[in-house]
C-alpha atoms as a PDB file:
ATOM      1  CA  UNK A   1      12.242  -9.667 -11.325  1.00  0.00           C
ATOM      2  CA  UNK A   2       9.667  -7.673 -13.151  1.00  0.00           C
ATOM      3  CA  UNK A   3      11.457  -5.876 -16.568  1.00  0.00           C
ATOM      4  CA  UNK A   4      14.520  -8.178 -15.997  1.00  0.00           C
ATOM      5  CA  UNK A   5      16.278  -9.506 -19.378  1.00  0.00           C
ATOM      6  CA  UNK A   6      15.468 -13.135 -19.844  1.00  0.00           C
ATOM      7  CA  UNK A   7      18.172 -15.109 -21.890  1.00  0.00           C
ATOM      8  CA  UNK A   8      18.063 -18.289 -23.622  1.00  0.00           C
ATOM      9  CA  UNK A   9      21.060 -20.611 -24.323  1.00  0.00           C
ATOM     10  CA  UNK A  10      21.401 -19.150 -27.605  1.00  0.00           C
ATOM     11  CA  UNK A  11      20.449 -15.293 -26.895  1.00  0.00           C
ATOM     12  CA  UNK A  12      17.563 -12.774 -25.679  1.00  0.00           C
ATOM     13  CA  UNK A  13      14.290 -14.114 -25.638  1.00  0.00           C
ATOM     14  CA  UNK A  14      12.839 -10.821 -23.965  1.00  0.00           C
ATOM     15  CA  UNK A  15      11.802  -9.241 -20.539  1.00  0.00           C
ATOM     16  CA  UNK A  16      10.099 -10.481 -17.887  1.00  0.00           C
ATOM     17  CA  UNK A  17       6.792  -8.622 -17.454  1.00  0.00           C
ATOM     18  CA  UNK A  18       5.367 -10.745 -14.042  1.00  0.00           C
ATOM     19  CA  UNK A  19       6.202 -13.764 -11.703  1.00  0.00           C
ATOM     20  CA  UNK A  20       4.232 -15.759 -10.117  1.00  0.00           C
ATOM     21  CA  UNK A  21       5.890 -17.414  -6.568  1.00  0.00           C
ATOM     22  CA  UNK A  22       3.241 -19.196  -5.133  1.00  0.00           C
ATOM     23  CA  UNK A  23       4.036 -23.072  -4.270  1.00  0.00           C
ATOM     24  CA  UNK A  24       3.722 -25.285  -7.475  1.00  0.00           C
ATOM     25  CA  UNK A  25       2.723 -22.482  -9.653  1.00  0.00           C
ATOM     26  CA  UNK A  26       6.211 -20.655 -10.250  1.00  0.00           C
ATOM     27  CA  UNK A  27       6.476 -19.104 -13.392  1.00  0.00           C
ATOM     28  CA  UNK A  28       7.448 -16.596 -15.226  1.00  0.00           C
ATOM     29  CA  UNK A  29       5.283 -14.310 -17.533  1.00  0.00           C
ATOM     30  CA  UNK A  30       8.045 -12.676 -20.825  1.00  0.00           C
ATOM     31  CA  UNK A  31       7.085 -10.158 -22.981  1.00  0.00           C
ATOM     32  CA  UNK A  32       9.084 -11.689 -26.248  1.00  0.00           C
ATOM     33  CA  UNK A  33       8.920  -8.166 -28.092  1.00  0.00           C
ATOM     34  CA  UNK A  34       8.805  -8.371 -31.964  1.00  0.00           C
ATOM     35  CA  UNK A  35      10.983 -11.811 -31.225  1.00  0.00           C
ATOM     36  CA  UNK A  36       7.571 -13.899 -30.955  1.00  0.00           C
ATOM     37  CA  UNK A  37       5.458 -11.198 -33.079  1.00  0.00           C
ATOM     38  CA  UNK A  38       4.933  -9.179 -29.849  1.00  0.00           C
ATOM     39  CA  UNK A  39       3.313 -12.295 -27.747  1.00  0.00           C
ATOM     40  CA  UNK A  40       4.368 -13.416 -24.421  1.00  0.00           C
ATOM     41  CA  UNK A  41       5.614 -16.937 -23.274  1.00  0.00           C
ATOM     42  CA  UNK A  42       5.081 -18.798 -20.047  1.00  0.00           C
ATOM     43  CA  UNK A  43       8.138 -20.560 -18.533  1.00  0.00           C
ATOM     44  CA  UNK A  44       8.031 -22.500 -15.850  1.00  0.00           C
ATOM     45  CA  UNK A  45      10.869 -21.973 -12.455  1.00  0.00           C
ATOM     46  CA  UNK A  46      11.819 -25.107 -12.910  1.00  0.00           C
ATOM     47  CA  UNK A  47      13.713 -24.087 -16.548  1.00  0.00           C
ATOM     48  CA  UNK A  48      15.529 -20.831 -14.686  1.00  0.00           C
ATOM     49  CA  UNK A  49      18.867 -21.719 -14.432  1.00  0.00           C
ATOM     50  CA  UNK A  50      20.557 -18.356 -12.883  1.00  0.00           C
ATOM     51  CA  UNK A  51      19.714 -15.289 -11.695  1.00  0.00           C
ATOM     52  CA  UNK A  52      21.607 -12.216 -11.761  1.00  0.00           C
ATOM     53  CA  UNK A  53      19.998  -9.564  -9.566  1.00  0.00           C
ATOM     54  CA  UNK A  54      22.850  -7.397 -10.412  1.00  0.00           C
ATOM     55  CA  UNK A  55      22.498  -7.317 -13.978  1.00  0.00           C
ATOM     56  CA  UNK A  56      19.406  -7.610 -13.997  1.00  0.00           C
ATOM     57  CA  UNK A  57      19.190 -10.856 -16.162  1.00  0.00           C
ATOM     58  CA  UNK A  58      17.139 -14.144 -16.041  1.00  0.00           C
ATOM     59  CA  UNK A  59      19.412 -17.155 -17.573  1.00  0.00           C
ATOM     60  CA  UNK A  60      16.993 -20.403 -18.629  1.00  0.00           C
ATOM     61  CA  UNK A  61      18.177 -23.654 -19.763  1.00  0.00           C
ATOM     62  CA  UNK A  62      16.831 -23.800 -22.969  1.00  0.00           C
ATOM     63  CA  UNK A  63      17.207 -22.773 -26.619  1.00  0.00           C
ATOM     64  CA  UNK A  64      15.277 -19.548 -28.212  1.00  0.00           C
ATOM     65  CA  UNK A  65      13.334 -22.333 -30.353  1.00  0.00           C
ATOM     66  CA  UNK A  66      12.910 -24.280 -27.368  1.00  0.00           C
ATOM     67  CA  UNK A  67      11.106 -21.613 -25.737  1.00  0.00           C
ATOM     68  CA  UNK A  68       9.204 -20.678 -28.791  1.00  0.00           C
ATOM     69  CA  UNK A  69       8.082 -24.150 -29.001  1.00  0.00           C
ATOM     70  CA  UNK A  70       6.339 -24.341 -25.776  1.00  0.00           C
ATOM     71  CA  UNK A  71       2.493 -24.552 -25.106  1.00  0.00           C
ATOM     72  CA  UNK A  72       1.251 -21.300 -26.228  1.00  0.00           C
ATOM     73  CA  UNK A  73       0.415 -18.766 -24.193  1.00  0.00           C
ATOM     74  CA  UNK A  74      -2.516 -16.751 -24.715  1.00  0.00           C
ATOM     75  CA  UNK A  75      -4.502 -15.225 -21.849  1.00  0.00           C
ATOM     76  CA  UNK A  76      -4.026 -14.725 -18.128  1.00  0.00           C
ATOM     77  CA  UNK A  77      -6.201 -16.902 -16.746  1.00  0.00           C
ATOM     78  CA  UNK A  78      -4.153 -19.929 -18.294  1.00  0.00           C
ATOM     79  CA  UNK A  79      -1.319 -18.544 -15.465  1.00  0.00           C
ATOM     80  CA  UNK A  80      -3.468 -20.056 -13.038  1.00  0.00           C
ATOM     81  CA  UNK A  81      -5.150 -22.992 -14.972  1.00  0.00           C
ATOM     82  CA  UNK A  82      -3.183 -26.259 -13.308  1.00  0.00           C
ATOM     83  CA  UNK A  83      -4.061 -28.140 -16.945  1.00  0.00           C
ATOM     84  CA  UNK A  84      -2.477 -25.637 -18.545  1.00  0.00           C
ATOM     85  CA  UNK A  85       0.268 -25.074 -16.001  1.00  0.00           C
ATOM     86  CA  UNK A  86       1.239 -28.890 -15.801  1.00  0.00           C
ATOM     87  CA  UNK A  87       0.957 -28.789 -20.168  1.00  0.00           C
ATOM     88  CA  UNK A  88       4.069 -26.527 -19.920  1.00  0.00           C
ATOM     89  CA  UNK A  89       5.991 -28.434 -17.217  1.00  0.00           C
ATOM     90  CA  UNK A  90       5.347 -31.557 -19.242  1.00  0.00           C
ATOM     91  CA  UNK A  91       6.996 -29.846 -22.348  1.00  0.00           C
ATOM     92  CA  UNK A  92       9.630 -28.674 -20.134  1.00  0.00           C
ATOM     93  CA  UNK A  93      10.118 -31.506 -18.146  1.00  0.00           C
ATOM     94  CA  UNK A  94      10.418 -33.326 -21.396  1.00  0.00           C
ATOM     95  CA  UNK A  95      13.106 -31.283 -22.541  1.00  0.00           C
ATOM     96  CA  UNK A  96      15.206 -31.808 -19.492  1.00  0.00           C
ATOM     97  CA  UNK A  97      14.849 -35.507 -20.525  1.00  0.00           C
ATOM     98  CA  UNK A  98      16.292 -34.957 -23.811  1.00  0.00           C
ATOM     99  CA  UNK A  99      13.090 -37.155 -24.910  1.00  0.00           C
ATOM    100  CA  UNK A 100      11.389 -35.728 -28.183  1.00  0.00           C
ATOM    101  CA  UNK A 101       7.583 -35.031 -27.688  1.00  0.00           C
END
């Protein structure tokens, strides 16, 4: 899925630059371009809602803001940090809830 397009509910939040698909640590690493001032953000599998091999596009469940508003993502080693790891699928998971943090 590497360079795929990710989209947001709402529009492009950028490409994906790495996965990770080992067991309880599925993610997804997006480069967010000039979007996020040129950082990347970490979303969990778990928020992918379609995947079109075809076109090349990754849909998630969740607004631009949404996204933006996640745990931030700063280094690589927090990709395979569980506390960090289970901070995002709390935020997430929260989300799906439609709780407020």
């Amino acid at each position: 899925m590497t360079g795929f397009t990710v989209e947001a509910t709402d529009g492009v939040i950028g490409q994906v630059d790495r996965h990770v698909d080992q067991p309880g640590r599925q993610h997804l690493v997006v480069d967010t371009g000039v979007w996020v001032f040129g950082k990347s953000v970490l979303i969990p599998a778990g928020a992918v809602t379609r995947i079109d091999r075809e076109a090349g596009t990754v849909t998630v469940g969740h607004s631009k803001d949404q996204v933006k508003e996640a745990p931030q993502f700063t280094t690589d080693s927090q990709t395979t940090d569980p506390a960090y790891l289970n901070e995002v699928g709390a935020y997430y998971a929260t989300l799906d809830t439609g709780s407020q943090l």
